[in-house]
PDB file of N, CA and C in Angstrom:
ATOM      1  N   UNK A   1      16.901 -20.696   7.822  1.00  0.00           N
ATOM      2  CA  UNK A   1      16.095 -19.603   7.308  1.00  0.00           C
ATOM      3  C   UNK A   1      15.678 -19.974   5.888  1.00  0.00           C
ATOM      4  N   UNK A   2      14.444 -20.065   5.804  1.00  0.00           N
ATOM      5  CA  UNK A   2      13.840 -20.075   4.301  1.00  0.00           C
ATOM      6  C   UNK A   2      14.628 -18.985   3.267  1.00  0.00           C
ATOM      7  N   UNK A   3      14.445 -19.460   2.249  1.00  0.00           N
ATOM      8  CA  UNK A   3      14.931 -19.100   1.036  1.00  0.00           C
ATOM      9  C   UNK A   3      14.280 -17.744   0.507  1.00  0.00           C
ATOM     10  N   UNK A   4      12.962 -17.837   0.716  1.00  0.00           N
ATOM     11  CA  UNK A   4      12.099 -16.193   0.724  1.00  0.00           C
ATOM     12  C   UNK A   4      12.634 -15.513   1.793  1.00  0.00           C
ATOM     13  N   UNK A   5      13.203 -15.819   2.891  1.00  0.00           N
ATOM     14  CA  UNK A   5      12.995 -14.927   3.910  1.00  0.00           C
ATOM     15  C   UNK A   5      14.760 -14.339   3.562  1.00  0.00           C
ATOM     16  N   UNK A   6      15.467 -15.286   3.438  1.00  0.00           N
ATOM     17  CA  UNK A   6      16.821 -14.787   2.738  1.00  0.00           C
ATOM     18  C   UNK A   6      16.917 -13.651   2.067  1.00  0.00           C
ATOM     19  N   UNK A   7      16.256 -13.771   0.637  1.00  0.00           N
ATOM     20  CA  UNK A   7      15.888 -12.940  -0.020  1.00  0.00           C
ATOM     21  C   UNK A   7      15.584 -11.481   0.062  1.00  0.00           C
ATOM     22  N   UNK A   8      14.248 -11.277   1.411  1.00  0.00           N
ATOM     23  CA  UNK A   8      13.517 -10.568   1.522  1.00  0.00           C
ATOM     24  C   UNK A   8      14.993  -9.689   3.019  1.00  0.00           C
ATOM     25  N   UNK A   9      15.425 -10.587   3.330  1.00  0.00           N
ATOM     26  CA  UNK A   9      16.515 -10.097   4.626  1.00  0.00           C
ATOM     27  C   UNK A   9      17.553  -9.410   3.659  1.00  0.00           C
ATOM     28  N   UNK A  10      18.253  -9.739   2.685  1.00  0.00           N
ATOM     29  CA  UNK A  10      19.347  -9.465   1.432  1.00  0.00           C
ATOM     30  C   UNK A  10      18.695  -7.702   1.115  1.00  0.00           C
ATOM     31  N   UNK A  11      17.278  -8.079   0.569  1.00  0.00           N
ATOM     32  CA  UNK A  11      17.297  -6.781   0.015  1.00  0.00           C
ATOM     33  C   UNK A  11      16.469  -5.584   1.114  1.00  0.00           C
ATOM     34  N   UNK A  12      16.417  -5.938   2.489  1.00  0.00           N
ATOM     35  CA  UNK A  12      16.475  -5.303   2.991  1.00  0.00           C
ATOM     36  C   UNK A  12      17.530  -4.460   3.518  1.00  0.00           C
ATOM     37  N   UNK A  13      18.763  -5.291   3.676  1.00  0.00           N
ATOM     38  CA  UNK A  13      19.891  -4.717   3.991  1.00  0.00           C
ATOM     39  C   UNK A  13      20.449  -3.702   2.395  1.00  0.00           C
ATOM     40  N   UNK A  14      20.177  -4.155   1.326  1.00  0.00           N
ATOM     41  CA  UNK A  14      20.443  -3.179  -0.164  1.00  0.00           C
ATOM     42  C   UNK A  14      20.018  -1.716   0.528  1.00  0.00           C
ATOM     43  N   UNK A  15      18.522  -2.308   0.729  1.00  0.00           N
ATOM     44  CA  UNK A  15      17.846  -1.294   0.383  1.00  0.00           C
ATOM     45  C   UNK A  15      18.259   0.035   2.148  1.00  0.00           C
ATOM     46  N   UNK A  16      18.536  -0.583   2.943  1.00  0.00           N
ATOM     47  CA  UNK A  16      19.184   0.177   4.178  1.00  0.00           C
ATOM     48  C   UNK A  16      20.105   1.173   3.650  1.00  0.00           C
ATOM     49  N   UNK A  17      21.326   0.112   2.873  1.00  0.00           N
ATOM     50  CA  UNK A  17      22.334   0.983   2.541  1.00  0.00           C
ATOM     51  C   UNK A  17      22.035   1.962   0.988  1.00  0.00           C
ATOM     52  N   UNK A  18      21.107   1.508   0.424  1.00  0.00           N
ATOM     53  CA  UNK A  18      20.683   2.732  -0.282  1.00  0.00           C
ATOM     54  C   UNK A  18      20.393   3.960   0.187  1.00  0.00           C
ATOM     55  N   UNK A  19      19.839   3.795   1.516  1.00  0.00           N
ATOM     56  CA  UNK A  19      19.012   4.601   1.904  1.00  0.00           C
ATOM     57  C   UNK A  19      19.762   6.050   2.655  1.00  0.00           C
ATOM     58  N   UNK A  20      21.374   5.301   3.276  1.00  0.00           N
ATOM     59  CA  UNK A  20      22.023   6.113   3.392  1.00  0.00           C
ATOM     60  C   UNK A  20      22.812   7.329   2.562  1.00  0.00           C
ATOM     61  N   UNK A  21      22.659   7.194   1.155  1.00  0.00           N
ATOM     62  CA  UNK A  21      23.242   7.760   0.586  1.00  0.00           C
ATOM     63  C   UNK A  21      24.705   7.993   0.572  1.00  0.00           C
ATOM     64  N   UNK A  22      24.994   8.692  -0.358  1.00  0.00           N
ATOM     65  CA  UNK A  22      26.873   8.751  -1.058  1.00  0.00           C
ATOM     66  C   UNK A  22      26.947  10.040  -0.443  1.00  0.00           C
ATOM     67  N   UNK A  23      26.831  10.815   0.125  1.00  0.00           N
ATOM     68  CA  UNK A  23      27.163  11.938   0.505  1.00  0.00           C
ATOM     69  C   UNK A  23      25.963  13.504   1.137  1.00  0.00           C
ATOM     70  N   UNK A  24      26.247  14.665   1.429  1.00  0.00           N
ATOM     71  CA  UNK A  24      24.804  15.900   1.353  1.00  0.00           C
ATOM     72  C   UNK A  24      24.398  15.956   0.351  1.00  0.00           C
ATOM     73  N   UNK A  25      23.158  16.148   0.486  1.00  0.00           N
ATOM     74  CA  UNK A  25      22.129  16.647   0.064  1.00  0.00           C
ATOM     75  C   UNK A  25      22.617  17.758  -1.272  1.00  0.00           C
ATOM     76  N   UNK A  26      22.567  18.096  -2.550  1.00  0.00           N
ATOM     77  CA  UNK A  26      21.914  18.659  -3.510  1.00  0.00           C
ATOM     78  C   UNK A  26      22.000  20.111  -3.224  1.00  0.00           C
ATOM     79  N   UNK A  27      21.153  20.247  -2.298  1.00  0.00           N
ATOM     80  CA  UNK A  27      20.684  21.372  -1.973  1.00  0.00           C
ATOM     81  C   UNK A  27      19.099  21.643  -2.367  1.00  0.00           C
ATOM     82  N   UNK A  28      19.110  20.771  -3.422  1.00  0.00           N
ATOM     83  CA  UNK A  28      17.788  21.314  -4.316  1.00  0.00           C
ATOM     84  C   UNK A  28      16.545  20.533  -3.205  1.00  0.00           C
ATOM     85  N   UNK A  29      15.760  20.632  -2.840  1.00  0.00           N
ATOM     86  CA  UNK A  29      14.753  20.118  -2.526  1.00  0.00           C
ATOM     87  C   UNK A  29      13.293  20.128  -2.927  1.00  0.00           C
ATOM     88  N   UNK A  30      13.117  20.413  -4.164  1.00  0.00           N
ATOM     89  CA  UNK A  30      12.134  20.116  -5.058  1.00  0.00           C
ATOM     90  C   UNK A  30      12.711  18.939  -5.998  1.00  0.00           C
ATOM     91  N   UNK A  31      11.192  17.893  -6.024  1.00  0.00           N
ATOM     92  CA  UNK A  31      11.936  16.450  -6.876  1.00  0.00           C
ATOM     93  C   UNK A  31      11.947  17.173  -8.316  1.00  0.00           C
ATOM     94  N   UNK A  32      12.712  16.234  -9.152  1.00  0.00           N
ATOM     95  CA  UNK A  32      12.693  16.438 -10.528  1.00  0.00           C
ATOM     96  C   UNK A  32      11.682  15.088 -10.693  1.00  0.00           C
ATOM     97  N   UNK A  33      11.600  15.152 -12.174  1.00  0.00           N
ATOM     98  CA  UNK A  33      10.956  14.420 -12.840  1.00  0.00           C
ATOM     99  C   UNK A  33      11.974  12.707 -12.585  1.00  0.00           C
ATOM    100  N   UNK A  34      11.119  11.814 -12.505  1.00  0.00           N
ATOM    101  CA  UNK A  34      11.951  10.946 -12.875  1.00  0.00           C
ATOM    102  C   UNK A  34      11.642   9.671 -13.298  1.00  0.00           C
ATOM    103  N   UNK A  35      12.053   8.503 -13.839  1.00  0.00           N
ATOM    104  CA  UNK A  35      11.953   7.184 -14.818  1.00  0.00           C
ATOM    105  C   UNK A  35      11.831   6.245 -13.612  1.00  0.00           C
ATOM    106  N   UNK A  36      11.755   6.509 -12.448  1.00  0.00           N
ATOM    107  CA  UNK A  36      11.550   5.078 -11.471  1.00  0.00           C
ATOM    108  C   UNK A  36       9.450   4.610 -12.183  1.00  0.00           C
ATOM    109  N   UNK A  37       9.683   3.626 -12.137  1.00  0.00           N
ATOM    110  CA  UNK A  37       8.498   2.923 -12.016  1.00  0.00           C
ATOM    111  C   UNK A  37       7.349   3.610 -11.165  1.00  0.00           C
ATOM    112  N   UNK A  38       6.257   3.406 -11.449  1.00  0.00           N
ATOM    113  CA  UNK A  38       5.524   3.699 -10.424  1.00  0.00           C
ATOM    114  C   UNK A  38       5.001   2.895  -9.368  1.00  0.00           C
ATOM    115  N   UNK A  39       4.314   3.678  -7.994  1.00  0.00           N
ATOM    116  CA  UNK A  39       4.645   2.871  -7.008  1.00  0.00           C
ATOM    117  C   UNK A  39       3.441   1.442  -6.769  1.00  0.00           C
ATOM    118  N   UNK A  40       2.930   1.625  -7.872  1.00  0.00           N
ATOM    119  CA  UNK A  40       1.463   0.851  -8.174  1.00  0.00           C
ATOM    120  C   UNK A  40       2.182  -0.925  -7.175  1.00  0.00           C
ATOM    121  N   UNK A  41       3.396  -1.322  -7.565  1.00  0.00           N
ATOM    122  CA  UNK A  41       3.134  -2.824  -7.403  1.00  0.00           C
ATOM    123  C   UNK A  41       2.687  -2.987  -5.384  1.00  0.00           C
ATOM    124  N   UNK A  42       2.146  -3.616  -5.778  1.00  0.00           N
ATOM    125  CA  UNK A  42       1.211  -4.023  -4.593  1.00  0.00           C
ATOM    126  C   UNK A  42       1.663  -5.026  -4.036  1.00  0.00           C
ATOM    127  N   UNK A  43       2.088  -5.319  -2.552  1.00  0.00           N
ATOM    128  CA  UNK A  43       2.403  -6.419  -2.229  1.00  0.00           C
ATOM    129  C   UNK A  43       0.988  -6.888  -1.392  1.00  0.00           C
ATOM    130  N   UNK A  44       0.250  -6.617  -1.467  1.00  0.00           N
ATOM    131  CA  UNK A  44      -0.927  -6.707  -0.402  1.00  0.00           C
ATOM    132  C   UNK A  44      -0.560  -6.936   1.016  1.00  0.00           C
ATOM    133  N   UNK A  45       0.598  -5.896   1.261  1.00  0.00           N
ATOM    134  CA  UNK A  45       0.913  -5.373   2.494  1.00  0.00           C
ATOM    135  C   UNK A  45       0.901  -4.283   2.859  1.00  0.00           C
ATOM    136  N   UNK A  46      -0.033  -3.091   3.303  1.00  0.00           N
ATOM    137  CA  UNK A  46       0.401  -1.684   3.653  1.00  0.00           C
ATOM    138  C   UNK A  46       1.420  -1.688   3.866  1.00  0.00           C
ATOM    139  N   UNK A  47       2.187  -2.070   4.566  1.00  0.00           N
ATOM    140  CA  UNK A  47       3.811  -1.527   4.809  1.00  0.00           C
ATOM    141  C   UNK A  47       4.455  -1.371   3.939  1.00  0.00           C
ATOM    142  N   UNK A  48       4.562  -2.422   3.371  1.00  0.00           N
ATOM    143  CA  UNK A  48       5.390  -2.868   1.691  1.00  0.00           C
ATOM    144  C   UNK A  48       4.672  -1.005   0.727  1.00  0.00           C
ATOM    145  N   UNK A  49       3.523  -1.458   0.469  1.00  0.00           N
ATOM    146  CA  UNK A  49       3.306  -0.625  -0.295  1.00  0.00           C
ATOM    147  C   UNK A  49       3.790   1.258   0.311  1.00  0.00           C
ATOM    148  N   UNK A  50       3.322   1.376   1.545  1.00  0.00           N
ATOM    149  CA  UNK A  50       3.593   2.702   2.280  1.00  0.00           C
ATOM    150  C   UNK A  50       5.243   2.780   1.921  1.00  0.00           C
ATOM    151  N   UNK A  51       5.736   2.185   2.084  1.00  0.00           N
ATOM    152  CA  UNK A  51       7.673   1.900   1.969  1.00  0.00           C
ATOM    153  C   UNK A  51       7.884   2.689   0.703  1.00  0.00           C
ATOM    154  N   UNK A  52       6.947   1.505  -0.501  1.00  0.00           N
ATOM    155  CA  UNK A  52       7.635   1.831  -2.122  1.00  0.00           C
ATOM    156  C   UNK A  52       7.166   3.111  -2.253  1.00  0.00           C
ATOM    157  N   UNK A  53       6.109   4.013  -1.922  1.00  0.00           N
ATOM    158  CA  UNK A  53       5.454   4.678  -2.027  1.00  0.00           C
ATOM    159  C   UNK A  53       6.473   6.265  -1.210  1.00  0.00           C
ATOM    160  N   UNK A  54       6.328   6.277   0.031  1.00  0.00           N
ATOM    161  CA  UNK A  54       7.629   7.034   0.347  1.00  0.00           C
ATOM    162  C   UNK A  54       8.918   7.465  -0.564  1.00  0.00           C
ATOM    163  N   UNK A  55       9.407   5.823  -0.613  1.00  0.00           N
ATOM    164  CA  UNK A  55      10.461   5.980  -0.857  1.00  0.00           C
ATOM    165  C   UNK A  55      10.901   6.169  -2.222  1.00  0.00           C
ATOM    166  N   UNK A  56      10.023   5.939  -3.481  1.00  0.00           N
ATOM    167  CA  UNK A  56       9.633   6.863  -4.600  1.00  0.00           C
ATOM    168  C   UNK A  56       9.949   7.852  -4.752  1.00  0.00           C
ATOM    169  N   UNK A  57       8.508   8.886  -3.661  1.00  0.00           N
ATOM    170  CA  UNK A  57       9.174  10.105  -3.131  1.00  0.00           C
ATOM    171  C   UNK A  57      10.239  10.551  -3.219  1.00  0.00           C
ATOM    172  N   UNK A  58      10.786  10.152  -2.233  1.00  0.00           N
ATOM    173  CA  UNK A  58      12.068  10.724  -2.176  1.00  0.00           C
ATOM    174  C   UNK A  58      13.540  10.501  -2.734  1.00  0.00           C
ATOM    175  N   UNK A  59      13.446   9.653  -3.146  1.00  0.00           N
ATOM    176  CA  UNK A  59      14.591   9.335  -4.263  1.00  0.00           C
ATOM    177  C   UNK A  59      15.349  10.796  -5.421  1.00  0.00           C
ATOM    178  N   UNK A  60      14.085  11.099  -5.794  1.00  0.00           N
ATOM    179  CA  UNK A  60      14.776  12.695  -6.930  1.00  0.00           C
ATOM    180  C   UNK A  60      15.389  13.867  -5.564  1.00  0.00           C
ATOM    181  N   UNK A  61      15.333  13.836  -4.438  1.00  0.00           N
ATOM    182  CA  UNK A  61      15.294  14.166  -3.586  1.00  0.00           C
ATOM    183  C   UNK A  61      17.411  13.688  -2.938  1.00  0.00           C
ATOM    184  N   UNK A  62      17.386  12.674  -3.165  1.00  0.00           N
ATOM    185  CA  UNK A  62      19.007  12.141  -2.799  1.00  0.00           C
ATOM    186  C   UNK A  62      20.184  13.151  -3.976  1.00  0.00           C
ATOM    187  N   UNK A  63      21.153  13.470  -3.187  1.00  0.00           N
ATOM    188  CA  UNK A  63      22.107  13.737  -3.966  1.00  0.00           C
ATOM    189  C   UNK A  63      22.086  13.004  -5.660  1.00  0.00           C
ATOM    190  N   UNK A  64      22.160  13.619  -6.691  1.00  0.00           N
ATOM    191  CA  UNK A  64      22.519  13.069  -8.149  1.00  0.00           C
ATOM    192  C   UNK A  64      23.459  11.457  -8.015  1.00  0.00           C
ATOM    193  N   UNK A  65      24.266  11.707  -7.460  1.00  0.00           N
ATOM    194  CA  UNK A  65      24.893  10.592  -7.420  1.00  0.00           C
ATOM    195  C   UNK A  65      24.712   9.533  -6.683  1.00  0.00           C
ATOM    196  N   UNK A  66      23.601   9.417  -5.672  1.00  0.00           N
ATOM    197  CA  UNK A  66      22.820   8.463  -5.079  1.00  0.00           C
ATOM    198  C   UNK A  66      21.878   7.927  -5.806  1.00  0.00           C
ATOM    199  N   UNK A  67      21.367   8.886  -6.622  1.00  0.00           N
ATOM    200  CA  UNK A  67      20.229   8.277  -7.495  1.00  0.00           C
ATOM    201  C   UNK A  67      20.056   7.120  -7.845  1.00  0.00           C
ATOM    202  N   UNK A  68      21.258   6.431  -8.967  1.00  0.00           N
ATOM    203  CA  UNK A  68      20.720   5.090  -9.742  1.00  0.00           C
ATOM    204  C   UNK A  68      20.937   4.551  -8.615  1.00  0.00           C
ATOM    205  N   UNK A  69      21.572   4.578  -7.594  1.00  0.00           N
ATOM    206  CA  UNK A  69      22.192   3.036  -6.882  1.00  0.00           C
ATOM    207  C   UNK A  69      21.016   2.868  -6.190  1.00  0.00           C
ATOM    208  N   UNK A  70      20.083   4.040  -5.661  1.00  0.00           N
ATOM    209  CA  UNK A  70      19.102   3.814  -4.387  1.00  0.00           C
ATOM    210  C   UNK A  70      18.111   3.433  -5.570  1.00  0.00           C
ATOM    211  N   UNK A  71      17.965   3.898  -6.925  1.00  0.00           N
ATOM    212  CA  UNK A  71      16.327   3.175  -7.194  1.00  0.00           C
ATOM    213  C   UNK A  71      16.937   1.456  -7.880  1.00  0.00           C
ATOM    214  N   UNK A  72      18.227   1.224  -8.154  1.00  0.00           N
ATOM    215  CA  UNK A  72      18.548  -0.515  -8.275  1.00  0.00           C
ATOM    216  C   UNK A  72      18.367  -0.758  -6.932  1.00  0.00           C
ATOM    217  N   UNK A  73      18.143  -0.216  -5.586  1.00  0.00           N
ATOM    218  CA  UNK A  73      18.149  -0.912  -4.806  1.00  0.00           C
ATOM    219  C   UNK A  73      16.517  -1.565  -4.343  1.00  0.00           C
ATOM    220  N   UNK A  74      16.143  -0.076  -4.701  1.00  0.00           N
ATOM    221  CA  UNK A  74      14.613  -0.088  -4.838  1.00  0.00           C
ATOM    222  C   UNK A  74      14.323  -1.489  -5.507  1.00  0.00           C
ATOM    223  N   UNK A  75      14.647  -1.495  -7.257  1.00  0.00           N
ATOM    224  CA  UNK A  75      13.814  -2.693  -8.078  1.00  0.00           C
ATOM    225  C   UNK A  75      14.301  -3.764  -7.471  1.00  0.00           C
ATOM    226  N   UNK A  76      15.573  -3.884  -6.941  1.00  0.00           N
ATOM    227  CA  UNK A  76      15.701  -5.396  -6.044  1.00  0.00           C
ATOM    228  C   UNK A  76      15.144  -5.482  -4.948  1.00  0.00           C
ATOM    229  N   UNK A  77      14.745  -4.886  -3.999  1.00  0.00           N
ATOM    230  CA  UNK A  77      13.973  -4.713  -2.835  1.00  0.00           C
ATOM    231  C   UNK A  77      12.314  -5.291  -3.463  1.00  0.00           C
ATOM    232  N   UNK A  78      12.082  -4.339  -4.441  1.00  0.00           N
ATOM    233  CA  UNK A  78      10.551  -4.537  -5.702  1.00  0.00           C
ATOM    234  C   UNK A  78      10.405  -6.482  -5.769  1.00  0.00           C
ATOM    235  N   UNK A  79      11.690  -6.401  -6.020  1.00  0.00           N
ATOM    236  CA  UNK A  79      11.690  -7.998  -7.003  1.00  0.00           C
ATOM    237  C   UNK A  79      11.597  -8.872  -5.575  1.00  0.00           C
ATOM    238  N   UNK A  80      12.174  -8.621  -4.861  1.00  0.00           N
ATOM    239  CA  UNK A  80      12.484  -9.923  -3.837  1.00  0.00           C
ATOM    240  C   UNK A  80      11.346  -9.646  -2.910  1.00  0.00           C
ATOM    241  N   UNK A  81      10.381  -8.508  -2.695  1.00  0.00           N
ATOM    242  CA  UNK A  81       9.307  -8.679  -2.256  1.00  0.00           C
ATOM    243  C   UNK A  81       8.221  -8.993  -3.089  1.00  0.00           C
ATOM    244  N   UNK A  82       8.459  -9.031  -4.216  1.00  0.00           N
ATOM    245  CA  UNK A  82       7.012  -9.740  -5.036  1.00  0.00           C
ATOM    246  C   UNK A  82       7.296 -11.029  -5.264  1.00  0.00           C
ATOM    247  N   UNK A  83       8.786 -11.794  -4.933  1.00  0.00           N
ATOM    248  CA  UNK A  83       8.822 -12.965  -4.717  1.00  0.00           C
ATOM    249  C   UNK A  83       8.225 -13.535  -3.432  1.00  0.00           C
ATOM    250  N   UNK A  84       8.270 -12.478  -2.162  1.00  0.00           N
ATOM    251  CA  UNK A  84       7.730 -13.411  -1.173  1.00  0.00           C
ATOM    252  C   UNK A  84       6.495 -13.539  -1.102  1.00  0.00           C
ATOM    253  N   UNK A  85       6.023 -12.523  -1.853  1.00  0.00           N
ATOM    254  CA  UNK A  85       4.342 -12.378  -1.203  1.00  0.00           C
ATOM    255  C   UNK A  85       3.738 -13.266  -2.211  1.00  0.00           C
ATOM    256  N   UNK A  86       4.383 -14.492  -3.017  1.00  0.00           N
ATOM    257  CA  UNK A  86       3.690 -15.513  -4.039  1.00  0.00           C
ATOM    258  C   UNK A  86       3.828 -16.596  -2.997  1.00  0.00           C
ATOM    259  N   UNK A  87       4.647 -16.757  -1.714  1.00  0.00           N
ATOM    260  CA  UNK A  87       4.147 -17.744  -0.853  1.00  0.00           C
ATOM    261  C   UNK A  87       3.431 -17.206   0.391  1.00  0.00           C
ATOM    262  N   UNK A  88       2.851 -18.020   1.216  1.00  0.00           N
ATOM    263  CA  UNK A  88       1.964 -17.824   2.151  1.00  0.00           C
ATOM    264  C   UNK A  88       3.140 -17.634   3.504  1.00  0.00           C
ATOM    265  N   UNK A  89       4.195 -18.077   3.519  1.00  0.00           N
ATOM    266  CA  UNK A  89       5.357 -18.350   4.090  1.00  0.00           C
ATOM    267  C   UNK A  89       6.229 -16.920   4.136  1.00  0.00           C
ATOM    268  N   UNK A  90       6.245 -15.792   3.103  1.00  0.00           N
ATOM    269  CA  UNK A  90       6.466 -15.061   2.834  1.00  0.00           C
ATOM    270  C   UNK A  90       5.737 -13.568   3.104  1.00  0.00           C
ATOM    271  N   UNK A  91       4.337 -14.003   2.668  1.00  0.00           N
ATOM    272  CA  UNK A  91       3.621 -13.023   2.601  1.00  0.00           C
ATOM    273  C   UNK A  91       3.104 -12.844   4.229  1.00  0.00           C
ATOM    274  N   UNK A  92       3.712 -13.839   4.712  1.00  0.00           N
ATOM    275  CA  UNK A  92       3.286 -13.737   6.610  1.00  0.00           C
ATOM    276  C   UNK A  92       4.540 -12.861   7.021  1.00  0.00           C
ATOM    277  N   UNK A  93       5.966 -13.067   6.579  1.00  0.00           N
ATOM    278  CA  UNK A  93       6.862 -11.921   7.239  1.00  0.00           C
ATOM    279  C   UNK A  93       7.036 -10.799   6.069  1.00  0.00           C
ATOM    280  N   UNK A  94       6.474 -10.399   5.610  1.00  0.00           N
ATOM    281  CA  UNK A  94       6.618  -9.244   4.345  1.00  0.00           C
ATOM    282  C   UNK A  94       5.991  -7.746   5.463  1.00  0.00           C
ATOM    283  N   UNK A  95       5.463  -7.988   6.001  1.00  0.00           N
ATOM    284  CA  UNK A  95       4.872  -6.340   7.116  1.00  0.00           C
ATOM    285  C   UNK A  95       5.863  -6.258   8.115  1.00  0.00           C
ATOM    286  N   UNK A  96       6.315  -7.288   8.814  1.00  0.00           N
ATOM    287  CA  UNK A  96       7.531  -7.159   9.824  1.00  0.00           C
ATOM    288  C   UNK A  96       8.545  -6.759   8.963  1.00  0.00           C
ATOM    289  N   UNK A  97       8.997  -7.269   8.275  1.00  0.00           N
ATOM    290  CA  UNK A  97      10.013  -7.269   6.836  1.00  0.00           C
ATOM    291  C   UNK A  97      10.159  -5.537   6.437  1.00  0.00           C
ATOM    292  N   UNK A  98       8.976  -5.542   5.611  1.00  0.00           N
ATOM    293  CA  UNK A  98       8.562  -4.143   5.561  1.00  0.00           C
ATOM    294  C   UNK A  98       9.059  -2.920   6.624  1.00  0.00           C
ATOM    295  N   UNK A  99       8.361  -2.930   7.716  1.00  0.00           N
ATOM    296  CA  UNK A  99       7.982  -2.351   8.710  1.00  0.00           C
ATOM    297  C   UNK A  99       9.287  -1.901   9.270  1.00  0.00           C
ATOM    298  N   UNK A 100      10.184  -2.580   9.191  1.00  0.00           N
ATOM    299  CA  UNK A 100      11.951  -2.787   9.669  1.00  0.00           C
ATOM    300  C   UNK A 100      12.478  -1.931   8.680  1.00  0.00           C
ATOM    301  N   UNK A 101      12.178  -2.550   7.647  1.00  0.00           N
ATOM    302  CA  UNK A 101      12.976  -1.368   6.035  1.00  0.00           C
ATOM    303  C   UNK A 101      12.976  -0.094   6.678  1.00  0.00           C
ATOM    304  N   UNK A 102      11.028   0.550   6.310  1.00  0.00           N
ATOM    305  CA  UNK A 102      10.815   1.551   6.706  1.00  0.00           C
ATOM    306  C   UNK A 102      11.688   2.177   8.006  1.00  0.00           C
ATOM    307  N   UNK A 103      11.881   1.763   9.127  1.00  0.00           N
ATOM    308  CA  UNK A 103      12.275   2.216  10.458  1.00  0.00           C
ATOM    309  C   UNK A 103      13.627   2.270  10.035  1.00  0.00           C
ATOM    310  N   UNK A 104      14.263   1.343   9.317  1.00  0.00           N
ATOM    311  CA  UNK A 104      15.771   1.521   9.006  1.00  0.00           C
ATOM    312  C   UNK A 104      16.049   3.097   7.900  1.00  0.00           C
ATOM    313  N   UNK A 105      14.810   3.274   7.073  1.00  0.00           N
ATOM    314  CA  UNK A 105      15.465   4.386   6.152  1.00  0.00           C
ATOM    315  C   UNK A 105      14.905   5.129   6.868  1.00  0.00           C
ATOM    316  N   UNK A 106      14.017   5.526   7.217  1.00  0.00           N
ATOM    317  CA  UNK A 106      13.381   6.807   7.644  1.00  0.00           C
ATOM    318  C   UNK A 106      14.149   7.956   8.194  1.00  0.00           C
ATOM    319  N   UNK A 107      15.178   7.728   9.318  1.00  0.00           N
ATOM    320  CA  UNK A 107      16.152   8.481   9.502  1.00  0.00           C
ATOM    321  C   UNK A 107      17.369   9.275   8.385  1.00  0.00           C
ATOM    322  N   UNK A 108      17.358   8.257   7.530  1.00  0.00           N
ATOM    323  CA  UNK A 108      18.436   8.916   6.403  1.00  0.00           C
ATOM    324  C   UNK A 108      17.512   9.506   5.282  1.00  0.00           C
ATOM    325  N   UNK A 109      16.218   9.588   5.399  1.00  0.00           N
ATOM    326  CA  UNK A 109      15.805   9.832   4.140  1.00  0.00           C
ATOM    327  C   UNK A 109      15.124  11.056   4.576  1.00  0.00           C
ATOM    328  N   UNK A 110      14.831  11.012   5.994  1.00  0.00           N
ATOM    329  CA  UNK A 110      14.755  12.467   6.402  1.00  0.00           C
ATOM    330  C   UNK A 110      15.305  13.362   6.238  1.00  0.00           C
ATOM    331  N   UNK A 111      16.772  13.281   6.466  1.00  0.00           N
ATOM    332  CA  UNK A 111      17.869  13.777   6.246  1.00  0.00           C
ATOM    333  C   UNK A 111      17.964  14.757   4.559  1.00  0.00           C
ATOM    334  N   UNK A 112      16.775  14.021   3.875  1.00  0.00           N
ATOM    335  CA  UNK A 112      16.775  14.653   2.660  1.00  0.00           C
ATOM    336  C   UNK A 112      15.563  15.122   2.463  1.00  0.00           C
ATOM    337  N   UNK A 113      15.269  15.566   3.195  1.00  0.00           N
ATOM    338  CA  UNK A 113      13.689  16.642   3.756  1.00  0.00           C
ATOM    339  C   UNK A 113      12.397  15.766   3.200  1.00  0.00           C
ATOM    340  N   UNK A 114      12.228  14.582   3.204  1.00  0.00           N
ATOM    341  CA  UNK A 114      11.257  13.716   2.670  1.00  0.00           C
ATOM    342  C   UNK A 114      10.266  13.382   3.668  1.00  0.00           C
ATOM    343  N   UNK A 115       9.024  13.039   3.937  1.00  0.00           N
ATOM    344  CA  UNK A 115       8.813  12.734   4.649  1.00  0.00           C
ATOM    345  C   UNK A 115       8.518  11.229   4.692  1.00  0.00           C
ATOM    346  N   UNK A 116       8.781  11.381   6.313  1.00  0.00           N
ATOM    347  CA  UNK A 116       9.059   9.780   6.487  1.00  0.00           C
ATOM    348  C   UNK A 116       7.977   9.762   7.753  1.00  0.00           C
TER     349      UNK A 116
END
């Protein structure tokens, strides 16, 4: 397995178990304000981007104490997909890649009234 695809497999699995969260829901289901980045970086993949974009969303949305761990999981998920999509090798499995993330959180992030 290539070294991008490592990468891009690593922080998919982060970003899975971010996605499950530390425990219920808050209660609160209006986001707060919050310091994540915005969802601007572009992998010139809809998926990629639909993913960061969601999952933005819903992050102020996770229990308080899920918070930092799911958006470090986020900027490493961020980082190791803007590493793949600088090769051609990369940027060919970054939508399957993607596409898997998405299907892997969607269920737990529902769970926190987001839509997925």
């Amino acid at each position: 397995m290539s070294r991008a695809l490592r990468v891009v497999a690593t922080a998919l699995i982060l970003t899975a178990g971010a996605a499950c969260g530390s425990g219920e829901s808050s209660g609160t289901s209006a986001p707060s304000s919050s310091s994540s980045p915005p969802a601007a970086a572009q992998f010139g993949t809809p998926e990629c981007d639909t993913y960061m974009s969601k999952y933005l969303a819903c992050i102020d949305r996770m229990p308080e104490a899920a918070r930092a761990a799911a958006r470090q999981s986020l900027d490493q998920t961020r980082a190791a997909w803007q590493q793949a999509a600088a090769t051609d090798q990369g940027r060919a499995a970054l939508a399957m890649t993607c596409k898997a993330a998405s299907d892997a959180a969607g269920p737990s992030m529902q769970a926190y009234g987001c839509s997925w």
